[in-house]
C-alpha atoms as a PDB file:
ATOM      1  CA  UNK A   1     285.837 -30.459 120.550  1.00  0.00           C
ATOM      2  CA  UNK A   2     284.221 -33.081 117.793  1.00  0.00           C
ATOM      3  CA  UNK A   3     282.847 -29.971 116.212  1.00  0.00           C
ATOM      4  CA  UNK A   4     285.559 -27.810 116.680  1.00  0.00           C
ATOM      5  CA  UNK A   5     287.879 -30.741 114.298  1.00  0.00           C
ATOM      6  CA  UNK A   6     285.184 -30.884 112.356  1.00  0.00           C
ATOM      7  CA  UNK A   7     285.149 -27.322 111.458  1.00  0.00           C
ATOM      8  CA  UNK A   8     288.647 -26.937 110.698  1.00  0.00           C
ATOM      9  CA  UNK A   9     289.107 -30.300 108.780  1.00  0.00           C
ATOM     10  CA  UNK A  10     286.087 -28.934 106.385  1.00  0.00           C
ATOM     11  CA  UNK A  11     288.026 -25.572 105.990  1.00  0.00           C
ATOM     12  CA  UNK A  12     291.222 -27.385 105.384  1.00  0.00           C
ATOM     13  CA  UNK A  13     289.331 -29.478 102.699  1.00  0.00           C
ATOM     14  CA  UNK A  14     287.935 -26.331 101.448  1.00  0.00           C
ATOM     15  CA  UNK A  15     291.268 -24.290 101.342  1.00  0.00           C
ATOM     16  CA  UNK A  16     292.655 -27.479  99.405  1.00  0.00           C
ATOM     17  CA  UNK A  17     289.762 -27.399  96.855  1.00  0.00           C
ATOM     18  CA  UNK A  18     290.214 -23.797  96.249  1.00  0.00           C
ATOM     19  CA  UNK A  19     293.630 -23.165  96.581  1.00  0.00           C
ATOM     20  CA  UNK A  20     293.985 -23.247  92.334  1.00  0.00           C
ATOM     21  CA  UNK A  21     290.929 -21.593  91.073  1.00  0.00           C
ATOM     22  CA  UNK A  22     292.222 -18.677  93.908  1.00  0.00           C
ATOM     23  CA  UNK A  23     295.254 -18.874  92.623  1.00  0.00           C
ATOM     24  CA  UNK A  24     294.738 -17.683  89.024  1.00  0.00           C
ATOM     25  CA  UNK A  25     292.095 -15.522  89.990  1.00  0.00           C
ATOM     26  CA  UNK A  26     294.534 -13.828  92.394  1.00  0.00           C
ATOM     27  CA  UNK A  27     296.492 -13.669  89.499  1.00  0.00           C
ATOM     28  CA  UNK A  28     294.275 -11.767  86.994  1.00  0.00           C
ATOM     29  CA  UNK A  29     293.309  -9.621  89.553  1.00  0.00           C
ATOM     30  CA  UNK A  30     296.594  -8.449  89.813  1.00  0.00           C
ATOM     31  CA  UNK A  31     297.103  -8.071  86.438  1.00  0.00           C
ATOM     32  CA  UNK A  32     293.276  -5.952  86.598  1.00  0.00           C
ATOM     33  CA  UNK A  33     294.828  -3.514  89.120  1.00  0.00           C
ATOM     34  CA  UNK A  34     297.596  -2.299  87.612  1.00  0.00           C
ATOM     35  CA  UNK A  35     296.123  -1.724  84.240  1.00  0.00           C
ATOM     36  CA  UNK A  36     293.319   0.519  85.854  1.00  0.00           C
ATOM     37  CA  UNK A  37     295.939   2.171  88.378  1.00  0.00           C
ATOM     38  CA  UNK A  38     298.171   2.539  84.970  1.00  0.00           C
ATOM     39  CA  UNK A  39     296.014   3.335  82.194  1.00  0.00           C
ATOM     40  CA  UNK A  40     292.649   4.052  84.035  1.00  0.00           C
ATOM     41  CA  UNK A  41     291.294   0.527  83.181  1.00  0.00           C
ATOM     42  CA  UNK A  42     287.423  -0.157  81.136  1.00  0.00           C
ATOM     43  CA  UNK A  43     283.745  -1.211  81.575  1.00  0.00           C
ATOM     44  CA  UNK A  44     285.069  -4.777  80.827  1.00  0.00           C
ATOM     45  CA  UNK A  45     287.467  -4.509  83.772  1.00  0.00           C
ATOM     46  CA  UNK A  46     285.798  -2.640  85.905  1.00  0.00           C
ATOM     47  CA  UNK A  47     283.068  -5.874  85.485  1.00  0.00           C
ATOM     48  CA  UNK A  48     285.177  -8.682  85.816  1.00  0.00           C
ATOM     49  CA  UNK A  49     287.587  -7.253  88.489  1.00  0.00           C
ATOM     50  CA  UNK A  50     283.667  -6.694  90.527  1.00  0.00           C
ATOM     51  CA  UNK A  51     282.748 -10.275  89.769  1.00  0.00           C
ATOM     52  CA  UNK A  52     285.808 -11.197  91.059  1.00  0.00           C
ATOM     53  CA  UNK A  53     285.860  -9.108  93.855  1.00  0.00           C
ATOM     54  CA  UNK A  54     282.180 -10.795  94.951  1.00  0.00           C
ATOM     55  CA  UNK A  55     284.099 -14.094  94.509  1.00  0.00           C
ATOM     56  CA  UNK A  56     286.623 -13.239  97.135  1.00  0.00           C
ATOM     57  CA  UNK A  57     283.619 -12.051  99.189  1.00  0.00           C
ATOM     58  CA  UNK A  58     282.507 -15.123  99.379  1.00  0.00           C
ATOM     59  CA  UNK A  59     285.302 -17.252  99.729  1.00  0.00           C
ATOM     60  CA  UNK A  60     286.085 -15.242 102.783  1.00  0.00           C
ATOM     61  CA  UNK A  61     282.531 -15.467 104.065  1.00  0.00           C
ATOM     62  CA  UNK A  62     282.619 -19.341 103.787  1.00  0.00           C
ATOM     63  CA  UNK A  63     285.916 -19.325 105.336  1.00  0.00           C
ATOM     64  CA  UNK A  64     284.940 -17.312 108.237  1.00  0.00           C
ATOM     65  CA  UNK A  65     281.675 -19.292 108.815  1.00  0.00           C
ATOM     66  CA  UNK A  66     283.774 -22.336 109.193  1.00  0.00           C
ATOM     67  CA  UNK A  67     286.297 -21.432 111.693  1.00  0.00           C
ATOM     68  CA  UNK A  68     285.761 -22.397 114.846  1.00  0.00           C
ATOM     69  CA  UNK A  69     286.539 -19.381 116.159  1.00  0.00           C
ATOM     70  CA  UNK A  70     285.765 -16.143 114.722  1.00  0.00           C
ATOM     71  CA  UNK A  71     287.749 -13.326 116.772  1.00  0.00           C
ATOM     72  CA  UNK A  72     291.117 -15.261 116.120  1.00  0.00           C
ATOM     73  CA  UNK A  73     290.413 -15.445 112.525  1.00  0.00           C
ATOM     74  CA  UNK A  74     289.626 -12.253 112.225  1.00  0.00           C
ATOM     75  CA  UNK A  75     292.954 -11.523 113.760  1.00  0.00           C
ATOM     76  CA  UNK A  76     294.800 -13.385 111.248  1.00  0.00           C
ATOM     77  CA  UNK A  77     293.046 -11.742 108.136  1.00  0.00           C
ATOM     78  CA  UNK A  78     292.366  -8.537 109.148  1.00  0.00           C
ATOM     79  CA  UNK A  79     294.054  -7.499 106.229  1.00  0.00           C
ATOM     80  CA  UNK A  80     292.085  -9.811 103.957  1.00  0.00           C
ATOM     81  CA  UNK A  81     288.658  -8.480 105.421  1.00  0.00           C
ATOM     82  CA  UNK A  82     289.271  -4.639 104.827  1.00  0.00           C
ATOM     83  CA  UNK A  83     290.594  -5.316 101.312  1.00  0.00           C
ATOM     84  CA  UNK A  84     287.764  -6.485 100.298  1.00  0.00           C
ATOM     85  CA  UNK A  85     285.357  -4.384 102.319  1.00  0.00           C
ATOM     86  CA  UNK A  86     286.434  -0.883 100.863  1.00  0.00           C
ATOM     87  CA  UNK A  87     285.312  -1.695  97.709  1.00  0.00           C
ATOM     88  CA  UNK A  88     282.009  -2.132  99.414  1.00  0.00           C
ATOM     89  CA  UNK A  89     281.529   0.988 100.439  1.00  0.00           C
ATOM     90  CA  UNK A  90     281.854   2.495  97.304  1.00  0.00           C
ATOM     91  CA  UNK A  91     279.035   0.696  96.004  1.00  0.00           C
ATOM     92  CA  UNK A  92     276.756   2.720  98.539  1.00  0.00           C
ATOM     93  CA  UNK A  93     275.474   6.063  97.163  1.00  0.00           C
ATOM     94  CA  UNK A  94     274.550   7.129 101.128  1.00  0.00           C
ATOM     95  CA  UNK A  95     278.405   7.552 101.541  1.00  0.00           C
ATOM     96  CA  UNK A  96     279.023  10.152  98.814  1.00  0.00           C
ATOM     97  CA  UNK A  97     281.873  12.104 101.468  1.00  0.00           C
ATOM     98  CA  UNK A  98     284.019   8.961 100.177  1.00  0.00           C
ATOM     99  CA  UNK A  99     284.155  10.371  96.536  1.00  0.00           C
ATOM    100  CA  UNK A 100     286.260  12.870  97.528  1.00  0.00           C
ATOM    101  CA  UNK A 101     289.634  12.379  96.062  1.00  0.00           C
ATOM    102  CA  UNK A 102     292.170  12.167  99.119  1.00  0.00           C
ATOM    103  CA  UNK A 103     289.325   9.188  99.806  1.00  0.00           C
ATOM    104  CA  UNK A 104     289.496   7.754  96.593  1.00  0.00           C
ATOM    105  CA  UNK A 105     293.456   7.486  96.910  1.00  0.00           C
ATOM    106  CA  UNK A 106     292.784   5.994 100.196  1.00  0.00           C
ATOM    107  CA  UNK A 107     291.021   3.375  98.661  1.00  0.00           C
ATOM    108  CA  UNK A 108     293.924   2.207  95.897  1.00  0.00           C
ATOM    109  CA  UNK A 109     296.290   2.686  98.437  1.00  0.00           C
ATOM    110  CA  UNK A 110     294.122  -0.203 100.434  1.00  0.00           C
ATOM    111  CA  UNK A 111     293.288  -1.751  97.259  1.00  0.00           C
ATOM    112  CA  UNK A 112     297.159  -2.027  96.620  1.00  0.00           C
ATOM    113  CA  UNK A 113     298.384  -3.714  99.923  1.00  0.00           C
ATOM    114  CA  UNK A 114     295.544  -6.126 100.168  1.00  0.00           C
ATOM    115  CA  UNK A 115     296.261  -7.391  96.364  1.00  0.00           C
ATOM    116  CA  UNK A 116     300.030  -7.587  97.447  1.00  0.00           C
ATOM    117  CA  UNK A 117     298.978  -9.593 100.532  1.00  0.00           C
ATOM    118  CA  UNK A 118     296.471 -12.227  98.624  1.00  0.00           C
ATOM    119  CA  UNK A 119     299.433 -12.515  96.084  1.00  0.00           C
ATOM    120  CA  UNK A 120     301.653 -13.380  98.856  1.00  0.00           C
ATOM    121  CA  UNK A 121     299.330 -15.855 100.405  1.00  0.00           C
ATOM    122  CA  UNK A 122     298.709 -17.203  97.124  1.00  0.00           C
ATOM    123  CA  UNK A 123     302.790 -17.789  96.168  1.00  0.00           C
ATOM    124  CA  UNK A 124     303.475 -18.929  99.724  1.00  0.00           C
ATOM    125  CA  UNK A 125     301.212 -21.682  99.363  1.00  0.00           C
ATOM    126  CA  UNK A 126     302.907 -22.511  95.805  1.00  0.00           C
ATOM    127  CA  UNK A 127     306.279 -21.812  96.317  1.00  0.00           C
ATOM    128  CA  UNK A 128     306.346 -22.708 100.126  1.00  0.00           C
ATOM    129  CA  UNK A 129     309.336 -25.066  99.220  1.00  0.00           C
ATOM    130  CA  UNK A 130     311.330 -22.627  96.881  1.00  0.00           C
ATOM    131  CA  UNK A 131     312.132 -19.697  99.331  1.00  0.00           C
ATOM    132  CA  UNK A 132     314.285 -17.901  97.217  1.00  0.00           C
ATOM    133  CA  UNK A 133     311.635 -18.373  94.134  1.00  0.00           C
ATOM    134  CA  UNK A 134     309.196 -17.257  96.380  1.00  0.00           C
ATOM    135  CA  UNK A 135     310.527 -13.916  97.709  1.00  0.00           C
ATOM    136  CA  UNK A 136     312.231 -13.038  93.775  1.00  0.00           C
ATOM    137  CA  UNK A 137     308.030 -13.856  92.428  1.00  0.00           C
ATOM    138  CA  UNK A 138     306.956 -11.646  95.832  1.00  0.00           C
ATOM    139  CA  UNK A 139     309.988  -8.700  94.908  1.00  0.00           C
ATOM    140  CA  UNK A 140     308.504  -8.304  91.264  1.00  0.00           C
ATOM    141  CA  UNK A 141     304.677  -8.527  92.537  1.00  0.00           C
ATOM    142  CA  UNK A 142     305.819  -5.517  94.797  1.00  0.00           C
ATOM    143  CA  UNK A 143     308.008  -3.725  92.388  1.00  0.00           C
ATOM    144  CA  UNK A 144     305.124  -3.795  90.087  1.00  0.00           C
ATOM    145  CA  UNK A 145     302.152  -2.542  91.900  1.00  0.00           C
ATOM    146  CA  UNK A 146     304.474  -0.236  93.679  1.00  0.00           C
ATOM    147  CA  UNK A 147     305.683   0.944  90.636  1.00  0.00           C
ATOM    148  CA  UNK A 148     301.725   1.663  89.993  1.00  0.00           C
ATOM    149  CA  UNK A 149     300.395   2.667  92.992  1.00  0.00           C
ATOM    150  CA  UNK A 150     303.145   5.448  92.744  1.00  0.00           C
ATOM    151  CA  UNK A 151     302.281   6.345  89.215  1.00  0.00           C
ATOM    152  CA  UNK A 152     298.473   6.852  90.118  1.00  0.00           C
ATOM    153  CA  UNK A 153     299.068   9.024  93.166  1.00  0.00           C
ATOM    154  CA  UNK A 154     302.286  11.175  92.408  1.00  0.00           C
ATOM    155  CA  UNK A 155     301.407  11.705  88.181  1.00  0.00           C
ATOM    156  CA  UNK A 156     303.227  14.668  86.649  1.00  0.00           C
ATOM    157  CA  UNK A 157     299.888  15.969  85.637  1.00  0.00           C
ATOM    158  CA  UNK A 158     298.803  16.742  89.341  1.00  0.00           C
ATOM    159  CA  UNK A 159     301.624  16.690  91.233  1.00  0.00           C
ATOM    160  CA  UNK A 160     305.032  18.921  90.352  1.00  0.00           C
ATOM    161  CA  UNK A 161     308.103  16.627  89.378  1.00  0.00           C
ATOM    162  CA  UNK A 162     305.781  13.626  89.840  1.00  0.00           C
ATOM    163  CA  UNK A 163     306.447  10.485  87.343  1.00  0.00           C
ATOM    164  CA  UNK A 164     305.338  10.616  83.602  1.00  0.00           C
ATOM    165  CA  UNK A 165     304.745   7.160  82.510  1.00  0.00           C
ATOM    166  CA  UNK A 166     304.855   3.561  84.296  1.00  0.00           C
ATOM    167  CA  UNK A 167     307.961   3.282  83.171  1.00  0.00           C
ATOM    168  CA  UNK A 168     309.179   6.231  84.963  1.00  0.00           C
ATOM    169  CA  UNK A 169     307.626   5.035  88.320  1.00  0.00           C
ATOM    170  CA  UNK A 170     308.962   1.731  87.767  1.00  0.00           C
ATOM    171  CA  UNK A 171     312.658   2.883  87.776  1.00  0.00           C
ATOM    172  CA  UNK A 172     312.301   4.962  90.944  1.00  0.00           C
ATOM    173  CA  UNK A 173     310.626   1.857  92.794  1.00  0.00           C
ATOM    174  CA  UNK A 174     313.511  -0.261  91.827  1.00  0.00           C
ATOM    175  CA  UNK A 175     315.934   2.284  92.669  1.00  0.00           C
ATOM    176  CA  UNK A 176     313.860   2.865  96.554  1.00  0.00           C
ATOM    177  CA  UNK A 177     313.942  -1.198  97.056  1.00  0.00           C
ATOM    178  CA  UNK A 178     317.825  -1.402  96.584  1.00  0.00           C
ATOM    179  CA  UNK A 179     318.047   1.466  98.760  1.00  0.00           C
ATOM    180  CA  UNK A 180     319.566   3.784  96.219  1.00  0.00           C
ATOM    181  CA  UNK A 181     316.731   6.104  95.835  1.00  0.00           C
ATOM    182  CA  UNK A 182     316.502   9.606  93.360  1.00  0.00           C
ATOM    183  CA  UNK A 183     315.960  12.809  94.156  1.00  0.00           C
ATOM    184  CA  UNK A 184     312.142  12.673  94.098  1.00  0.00           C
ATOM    185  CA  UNK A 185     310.048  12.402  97.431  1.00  0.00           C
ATOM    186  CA  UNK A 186     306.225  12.192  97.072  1.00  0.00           C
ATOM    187  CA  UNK A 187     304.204  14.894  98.183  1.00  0.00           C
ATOM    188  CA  UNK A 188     300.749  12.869  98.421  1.00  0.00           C
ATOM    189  CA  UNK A 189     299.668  10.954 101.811  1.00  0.00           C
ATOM    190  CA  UNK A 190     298.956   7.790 100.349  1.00  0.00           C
ATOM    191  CA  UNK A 191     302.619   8.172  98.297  1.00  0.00           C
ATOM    192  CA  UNK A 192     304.323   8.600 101.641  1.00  0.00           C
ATOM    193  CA  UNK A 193     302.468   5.363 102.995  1.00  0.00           C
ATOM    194  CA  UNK A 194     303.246   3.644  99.868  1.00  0.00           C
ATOM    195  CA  UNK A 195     306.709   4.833 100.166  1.00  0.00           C
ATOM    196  CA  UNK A 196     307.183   3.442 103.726  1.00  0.00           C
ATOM    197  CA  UNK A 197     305.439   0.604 103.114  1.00  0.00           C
ATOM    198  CA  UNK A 198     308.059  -0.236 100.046  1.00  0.00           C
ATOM    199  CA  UNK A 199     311.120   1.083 101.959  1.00  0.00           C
ATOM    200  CA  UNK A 200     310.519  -1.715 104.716  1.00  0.00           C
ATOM    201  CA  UNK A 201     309.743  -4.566 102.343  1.00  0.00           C
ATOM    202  CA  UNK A 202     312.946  -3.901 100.363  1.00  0.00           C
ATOM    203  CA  UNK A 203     314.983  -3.520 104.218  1.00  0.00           C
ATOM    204  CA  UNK A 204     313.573  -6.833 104.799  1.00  0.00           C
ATOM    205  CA  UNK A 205     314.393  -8.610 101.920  1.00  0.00           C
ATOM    206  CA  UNK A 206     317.569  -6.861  99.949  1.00  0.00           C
ATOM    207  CA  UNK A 207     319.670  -8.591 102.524  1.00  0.00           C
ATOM    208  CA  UNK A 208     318.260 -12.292 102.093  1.00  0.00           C
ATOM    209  CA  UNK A 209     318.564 -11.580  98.470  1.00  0.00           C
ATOM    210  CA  UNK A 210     322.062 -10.275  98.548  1.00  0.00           C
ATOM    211  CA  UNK A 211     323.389 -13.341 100.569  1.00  0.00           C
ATOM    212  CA  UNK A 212     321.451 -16.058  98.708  1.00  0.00           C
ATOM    213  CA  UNK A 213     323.437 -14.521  95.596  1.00  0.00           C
ATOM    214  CA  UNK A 214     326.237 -14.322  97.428  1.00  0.00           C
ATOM    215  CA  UNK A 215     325.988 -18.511  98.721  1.00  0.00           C
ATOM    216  CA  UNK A 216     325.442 -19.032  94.884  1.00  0.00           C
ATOM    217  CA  UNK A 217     328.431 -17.652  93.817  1.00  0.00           C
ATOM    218  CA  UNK A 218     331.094 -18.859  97.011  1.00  0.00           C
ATOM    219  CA  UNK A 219     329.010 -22.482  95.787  1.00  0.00           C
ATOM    220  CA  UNK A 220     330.326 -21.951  92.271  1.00  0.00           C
ATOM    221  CA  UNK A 221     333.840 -21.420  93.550  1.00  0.00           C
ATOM    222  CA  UNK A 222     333.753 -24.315  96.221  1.00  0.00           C
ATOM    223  CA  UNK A 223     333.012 -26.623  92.744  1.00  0.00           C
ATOM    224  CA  UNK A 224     336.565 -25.512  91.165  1.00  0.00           C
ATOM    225  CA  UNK A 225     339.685 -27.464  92.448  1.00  0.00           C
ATOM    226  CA  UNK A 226     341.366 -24.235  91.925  1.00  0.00           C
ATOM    227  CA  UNK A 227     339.488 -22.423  93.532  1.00  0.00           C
ATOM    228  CA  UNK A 228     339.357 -19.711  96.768  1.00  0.00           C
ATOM    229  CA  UNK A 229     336.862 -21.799  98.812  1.00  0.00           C
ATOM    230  CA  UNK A 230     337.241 -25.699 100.115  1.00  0.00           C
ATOM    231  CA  UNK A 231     334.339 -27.387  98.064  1.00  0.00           C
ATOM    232  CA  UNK A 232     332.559 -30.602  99.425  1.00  0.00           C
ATOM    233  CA  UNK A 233     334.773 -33.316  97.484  1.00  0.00           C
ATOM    234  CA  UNK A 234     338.384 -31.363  99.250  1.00  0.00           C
ATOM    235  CA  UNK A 235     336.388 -31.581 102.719  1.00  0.00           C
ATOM    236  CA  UNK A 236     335.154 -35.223 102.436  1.00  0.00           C
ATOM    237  CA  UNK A 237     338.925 -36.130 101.146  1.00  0.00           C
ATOM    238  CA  UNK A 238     340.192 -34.274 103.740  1.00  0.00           C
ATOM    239  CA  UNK A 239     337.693 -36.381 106.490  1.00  0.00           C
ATOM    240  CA  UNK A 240     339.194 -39.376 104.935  1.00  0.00           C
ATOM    241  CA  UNK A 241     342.451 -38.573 105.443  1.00  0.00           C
ATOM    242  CA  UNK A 242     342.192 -37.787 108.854  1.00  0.00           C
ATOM    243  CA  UNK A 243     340.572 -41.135 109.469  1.00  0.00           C
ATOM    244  CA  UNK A 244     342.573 -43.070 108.042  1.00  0.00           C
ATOM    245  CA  UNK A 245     345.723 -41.232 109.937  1.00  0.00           C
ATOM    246  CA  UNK A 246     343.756 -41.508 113.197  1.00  0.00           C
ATOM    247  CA  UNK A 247     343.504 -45.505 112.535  1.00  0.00           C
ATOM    248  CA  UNK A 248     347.085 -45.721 112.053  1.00  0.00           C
ATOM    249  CA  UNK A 249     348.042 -43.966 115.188  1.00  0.00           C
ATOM    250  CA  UNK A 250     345.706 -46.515 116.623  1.00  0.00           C
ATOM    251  CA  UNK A 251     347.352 -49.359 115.634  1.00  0.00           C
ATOM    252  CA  UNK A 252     350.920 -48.133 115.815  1.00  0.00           C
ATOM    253  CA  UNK A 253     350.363 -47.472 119.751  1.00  0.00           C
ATOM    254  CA  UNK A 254     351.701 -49.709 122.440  1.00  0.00           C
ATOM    255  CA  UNK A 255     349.699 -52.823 123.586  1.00  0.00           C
ATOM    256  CA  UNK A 256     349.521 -52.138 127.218  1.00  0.00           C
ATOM    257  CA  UNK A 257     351.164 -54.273 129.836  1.00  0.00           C
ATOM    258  CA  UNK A 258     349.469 -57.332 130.684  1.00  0.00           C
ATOM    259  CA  UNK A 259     347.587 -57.538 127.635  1.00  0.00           C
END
């Protein structure tokens, strides 16, 4: 039990001393994915996203050598560990079957949820306190690589009616997250996924979004005197009035016989 608390006051420590550096490096390797999965990327990326990559290797390696228990961990960041093992594999000439390109769309299509997933960890844990900041950051993250991920599997150049530029893609993301869609479904596997994937994010969230705009704007109303809703200085006038009214019927009653 003493090593057990031990353990997972040293990862604590560990996430606390990390959580920045992570943080920006989460950051620029967003920005690193959707330039390659827009514009095809370079050497230069290509070499810093891998030395970032190995970072998050072993961040996650240190991480899962100090919990104090593996299989539950493992549970939790399932995610996490495949993200950043199919990269691996294509470091391994032996598995040349995984060049293929259905396999090679499999792996941006896991390359694209696990970045969206370490982005989310990373803005929970700085915007854990801003909710609405924190899913309108999470919406764009998602609109974005989305809006990429679509782009590099469904391209006009391969695919009939596909999208021509990021720009394109972009549009008909938005347009699938506020459930208003177009008139283009993707043919590819990993564009279906993608497409699902999107769909259920923006069911999840269009709703909290709507009525946190909506609270805004009864709030603004509430603040007018004139206005349709009962604000908080009305209500606490009102609370004072019945007070007061329920003090004089207290004093205007009866003393009671005997009294």
């Amino acid at each position: 039990m003493a090593s057990d608390h031990q353990r997972w006051k040293t990862l604590r420590q560990l996430d606390s001393w990390l959580d920045t550096p992570m943080m920006v490096l989460s950051a620029i390797w967003v920005v690193i994915v959707l330039v390659e999965l827009t514009t095809g990327g370079s050497t230069l990326l290509t070499t810093l996203g891998t030395v970032i990559w190995i970072i998050f290797l072993v961040e996650f390696a240190l991480r899962f050598v100090l919990a104090p228990k593996k299989i539950p961990f493992l549970k939790t960041n399932w995610l996490t560990a495949i993200a950043l093992l199919a990269p691996a594999l294509r470091l391994f000439a032996i598995f040349r079957f995984l060049r293929a390109a259905s396999a090679l769309r499999g792996f941006r299509l896991v390359r694209i949820v696990g970045t969206a997933n370490r982005s989310m960890n990373a803005l929970r844990r700085t915007l854990e306190r801003r909710k609405f900041g924190y899913v309108a950051v999470l919406t764009l993250l998602v609109v974005g690589l989305g809006a990429a991920g679509m782009l590099s599997f469904e391209p006009a150049s391969q695919v009939q009616g596909g999208f021509t530029s990021y720009g394109d893609a972009l549009w008909w993301t938005a347009m699938l997250l506020t459930s208003i869609g177009s008139q283009y479904w993707p043919v590819t596997a990993e564009g279906r996924v993608l497409t699902v994937l999107l769909s259920l994010y923006g069911f999840a969230t269009f709703g909290y979004i709507t009525a946190t705009f909506a609270s805004y704007f009864v709030g603004r109303d509430a603040e007018k005197k004139d206005g349709p809703v009962a604000g908080a200085g009305e209500l606490q006038q009102l609370t004072k009035e019945v007070r007061a009214l329920r003090a004089e019927i207290e004093r205007s009653r009866p003393a009671p016989p005997g009294s």
